[in-house]
N, C-alpha and C. Protein backbone atom coordinates (compact mmCIF):
# COMPACT_ATOMS: atom_id res chain seq x y z
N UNK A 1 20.14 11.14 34.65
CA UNK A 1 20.04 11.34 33.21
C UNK A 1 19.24 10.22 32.55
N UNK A 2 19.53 9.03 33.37
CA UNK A 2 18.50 7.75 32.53
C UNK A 2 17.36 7.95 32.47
N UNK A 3 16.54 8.35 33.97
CA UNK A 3 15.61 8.17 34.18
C UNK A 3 14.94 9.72 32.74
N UNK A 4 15.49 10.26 32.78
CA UNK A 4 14.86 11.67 31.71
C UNK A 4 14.84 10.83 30.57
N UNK A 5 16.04 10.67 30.41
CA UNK A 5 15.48 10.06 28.82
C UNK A 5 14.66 8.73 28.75
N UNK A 6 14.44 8.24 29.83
CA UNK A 6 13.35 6.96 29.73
C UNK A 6 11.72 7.70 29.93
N UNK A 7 12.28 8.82 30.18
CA UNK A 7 10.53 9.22 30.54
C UNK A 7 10.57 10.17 29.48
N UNK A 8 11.39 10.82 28.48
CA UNK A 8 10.83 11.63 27.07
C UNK A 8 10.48 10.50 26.14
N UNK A 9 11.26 9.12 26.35
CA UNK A 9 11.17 7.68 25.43
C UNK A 9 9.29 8.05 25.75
N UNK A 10 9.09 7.60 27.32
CA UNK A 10 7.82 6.88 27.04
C UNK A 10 6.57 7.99 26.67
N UNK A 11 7.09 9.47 27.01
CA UNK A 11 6.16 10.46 26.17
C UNK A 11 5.80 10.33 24.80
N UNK A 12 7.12 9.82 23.93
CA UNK A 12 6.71 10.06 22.65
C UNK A 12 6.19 8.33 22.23
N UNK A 13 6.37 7.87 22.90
CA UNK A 13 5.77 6.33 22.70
C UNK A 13 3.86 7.06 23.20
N UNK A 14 3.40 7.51 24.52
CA UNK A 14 2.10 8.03 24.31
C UNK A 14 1.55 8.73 23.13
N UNK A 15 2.69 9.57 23.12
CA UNK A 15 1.99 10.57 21.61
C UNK A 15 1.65 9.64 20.41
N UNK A 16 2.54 9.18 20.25
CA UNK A 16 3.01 7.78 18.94
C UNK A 16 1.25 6.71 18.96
N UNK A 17 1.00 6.44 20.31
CA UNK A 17 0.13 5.65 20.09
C UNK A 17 -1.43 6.41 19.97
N UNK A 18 -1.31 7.35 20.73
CA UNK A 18 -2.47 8.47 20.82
C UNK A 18 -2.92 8.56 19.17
N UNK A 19 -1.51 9.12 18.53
CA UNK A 19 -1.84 9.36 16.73
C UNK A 19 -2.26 8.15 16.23
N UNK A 20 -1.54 7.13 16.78
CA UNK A 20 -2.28 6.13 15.89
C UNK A 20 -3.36 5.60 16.57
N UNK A 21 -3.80 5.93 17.33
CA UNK A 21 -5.43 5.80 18.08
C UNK A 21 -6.07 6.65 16.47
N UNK A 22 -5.62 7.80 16.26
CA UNK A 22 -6.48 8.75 15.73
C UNK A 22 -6.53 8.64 14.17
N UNK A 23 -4.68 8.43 13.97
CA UNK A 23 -5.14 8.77 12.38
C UNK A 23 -5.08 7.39 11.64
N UNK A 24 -4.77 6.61 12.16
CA UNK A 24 -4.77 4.51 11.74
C UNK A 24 -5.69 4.95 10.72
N UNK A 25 -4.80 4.70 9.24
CA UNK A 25 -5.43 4.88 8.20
C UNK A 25 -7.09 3.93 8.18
N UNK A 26 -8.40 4.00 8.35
CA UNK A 26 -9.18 3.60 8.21
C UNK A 26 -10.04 2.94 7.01
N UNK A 27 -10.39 2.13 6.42
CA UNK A 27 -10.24 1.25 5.26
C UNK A 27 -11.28 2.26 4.42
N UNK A 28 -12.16 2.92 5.12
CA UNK A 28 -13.33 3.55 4.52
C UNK A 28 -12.62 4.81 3.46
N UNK A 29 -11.27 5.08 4.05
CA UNK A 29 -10.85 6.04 3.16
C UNK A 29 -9.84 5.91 1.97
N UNK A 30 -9.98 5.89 0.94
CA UNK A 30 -9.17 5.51 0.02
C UNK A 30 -8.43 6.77 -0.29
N UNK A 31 -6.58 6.52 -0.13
CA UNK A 31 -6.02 7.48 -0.52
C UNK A 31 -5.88 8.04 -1.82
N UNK A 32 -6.37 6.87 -2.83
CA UNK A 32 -6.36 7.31 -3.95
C UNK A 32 -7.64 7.88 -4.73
N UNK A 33 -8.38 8.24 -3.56
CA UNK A 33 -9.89 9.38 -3.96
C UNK A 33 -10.66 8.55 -4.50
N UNK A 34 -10.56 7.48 -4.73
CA UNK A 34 -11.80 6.68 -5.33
C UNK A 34 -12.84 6.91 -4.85
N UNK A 35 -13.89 6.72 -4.89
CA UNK A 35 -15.57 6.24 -3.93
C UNK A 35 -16.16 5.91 -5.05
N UNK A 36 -16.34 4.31 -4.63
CA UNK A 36 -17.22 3.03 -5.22
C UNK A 36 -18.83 3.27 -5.19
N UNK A 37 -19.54 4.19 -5.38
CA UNK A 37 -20.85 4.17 -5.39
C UNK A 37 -21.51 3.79 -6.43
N UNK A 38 -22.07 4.55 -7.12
CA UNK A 38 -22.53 4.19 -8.30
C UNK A 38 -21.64 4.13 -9.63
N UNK A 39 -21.31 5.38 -9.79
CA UNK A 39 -19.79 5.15 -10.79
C UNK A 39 -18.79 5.69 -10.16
N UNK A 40 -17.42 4.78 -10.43
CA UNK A 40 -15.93 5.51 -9.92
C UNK A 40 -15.65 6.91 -10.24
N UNK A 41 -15.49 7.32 -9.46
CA UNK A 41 -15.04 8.94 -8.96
C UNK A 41 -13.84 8.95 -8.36
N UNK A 42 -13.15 10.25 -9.02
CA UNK A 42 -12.26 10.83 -7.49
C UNK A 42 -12.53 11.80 -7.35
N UNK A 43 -12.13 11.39 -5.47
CA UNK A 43 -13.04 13.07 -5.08
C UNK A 43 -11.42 13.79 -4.35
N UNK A 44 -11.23 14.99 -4.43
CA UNK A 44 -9.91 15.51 -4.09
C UNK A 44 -10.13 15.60 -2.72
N UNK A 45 -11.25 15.73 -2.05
CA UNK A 45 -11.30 15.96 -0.36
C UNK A 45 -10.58 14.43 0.21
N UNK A 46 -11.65 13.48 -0.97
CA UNK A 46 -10.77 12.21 -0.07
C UNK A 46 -9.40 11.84 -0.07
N UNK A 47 -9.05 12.30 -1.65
CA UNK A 47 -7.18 12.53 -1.43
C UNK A 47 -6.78 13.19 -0.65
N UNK A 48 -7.10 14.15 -0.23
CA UNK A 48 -6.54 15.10 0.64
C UNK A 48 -6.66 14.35 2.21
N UNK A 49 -7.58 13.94 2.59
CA UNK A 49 -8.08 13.22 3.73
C UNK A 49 -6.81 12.29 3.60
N UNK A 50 -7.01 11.41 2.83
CA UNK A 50 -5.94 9.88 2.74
C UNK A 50 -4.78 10.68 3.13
N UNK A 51 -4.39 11.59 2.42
CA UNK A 51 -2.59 11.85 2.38
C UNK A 51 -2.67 12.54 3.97
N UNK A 52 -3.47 13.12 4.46
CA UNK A 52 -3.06 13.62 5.96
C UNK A 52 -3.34 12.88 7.10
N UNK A 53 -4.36 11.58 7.12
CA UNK A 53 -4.46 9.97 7.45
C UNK A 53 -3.02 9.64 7.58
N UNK A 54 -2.42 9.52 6.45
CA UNK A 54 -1.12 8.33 6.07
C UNK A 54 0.36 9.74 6.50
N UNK A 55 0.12 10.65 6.40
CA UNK A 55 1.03 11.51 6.65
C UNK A 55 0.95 11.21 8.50
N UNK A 56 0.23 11.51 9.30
CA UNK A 56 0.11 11.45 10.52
C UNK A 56 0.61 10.10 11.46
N UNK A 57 -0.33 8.94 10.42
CA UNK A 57 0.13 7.61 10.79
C UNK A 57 1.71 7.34 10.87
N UNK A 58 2.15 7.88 10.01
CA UNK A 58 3.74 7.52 9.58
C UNK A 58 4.59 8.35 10.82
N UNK A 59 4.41 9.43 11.22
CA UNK A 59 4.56 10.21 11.88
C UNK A 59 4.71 9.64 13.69
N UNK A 60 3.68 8.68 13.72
CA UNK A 60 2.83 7.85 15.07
C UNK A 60 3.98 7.00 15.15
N UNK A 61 4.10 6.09 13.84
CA UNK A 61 4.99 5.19 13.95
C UNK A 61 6.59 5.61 14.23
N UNK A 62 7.06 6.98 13.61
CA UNK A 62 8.64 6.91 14.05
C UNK A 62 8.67 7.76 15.69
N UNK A 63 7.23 8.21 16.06
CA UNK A 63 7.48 8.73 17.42
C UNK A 63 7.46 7.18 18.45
N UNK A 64 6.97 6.25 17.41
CA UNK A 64 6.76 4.94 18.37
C UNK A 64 8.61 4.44 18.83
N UNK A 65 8.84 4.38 17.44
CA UNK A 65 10.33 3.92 17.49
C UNK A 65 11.09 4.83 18.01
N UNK A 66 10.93 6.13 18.17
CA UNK A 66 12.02 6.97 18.88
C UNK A 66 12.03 6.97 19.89
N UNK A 67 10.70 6.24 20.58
CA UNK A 67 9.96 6.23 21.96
C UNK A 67 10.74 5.01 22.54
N UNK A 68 10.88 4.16 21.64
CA UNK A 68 11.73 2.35 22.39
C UNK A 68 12.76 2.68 22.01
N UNK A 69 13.73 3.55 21.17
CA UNK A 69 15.01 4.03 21.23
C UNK A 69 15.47 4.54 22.40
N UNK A 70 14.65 5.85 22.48
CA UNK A 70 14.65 6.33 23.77
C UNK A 70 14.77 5.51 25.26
N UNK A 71 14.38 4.85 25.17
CA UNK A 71 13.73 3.44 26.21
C UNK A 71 15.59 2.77 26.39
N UNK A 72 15.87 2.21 24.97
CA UNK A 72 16.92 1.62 24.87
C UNK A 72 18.08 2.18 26.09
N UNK A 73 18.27 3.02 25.16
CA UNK A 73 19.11 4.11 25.86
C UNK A 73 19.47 4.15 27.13
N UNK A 74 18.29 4.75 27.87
CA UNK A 74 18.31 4.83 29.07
C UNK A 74 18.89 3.33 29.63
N UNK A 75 18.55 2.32 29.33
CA UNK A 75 18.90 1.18 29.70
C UNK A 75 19.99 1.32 29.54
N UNK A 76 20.95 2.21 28.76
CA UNK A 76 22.13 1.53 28.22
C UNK A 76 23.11 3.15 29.63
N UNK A 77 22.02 3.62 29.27
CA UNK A 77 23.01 4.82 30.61
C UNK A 77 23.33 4.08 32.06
N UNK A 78 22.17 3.16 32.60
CA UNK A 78 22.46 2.55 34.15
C UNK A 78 23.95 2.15 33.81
């Protein structure tokens, strides 16, 4: 039984880091739609972009922690 739940831990610890390979909010995107060019704008694609960026990221991070929970655990079954 340990060994299962140490190996769904370290699946969602891959997934967890995979997303945040992917969606790690990137500085170029401002969630709050701004773009600094010539005059301040918001543009709704880039809100939309930011909020599914920061929606995903957040997402990365509690599969991270459910992933070393998971981890815990198993340690705590031997």
């Amino acid at each position: 039984m340990a060994t299962i739940v140490n190996s769904f831990g370290l699946i969602l610890d891959i997934i967890g880091a995979l997303l945040l390979l992917r969606f790690g909010l990137p500085p170029r995107i401002d969630p709050e739609g701004h773009i600094h060019i010539i005059a301040e704008q918001v543009d709704e694609a880039e809100i939309t972009l930011g909020r599914r960026y920061h929606f995903w990221s957040n997402v990365a991070v509690i599969l991270l922690i459910l992933g070393f929970l998971g981890q815990l655990v198993s340690n705590c079954l031997n």
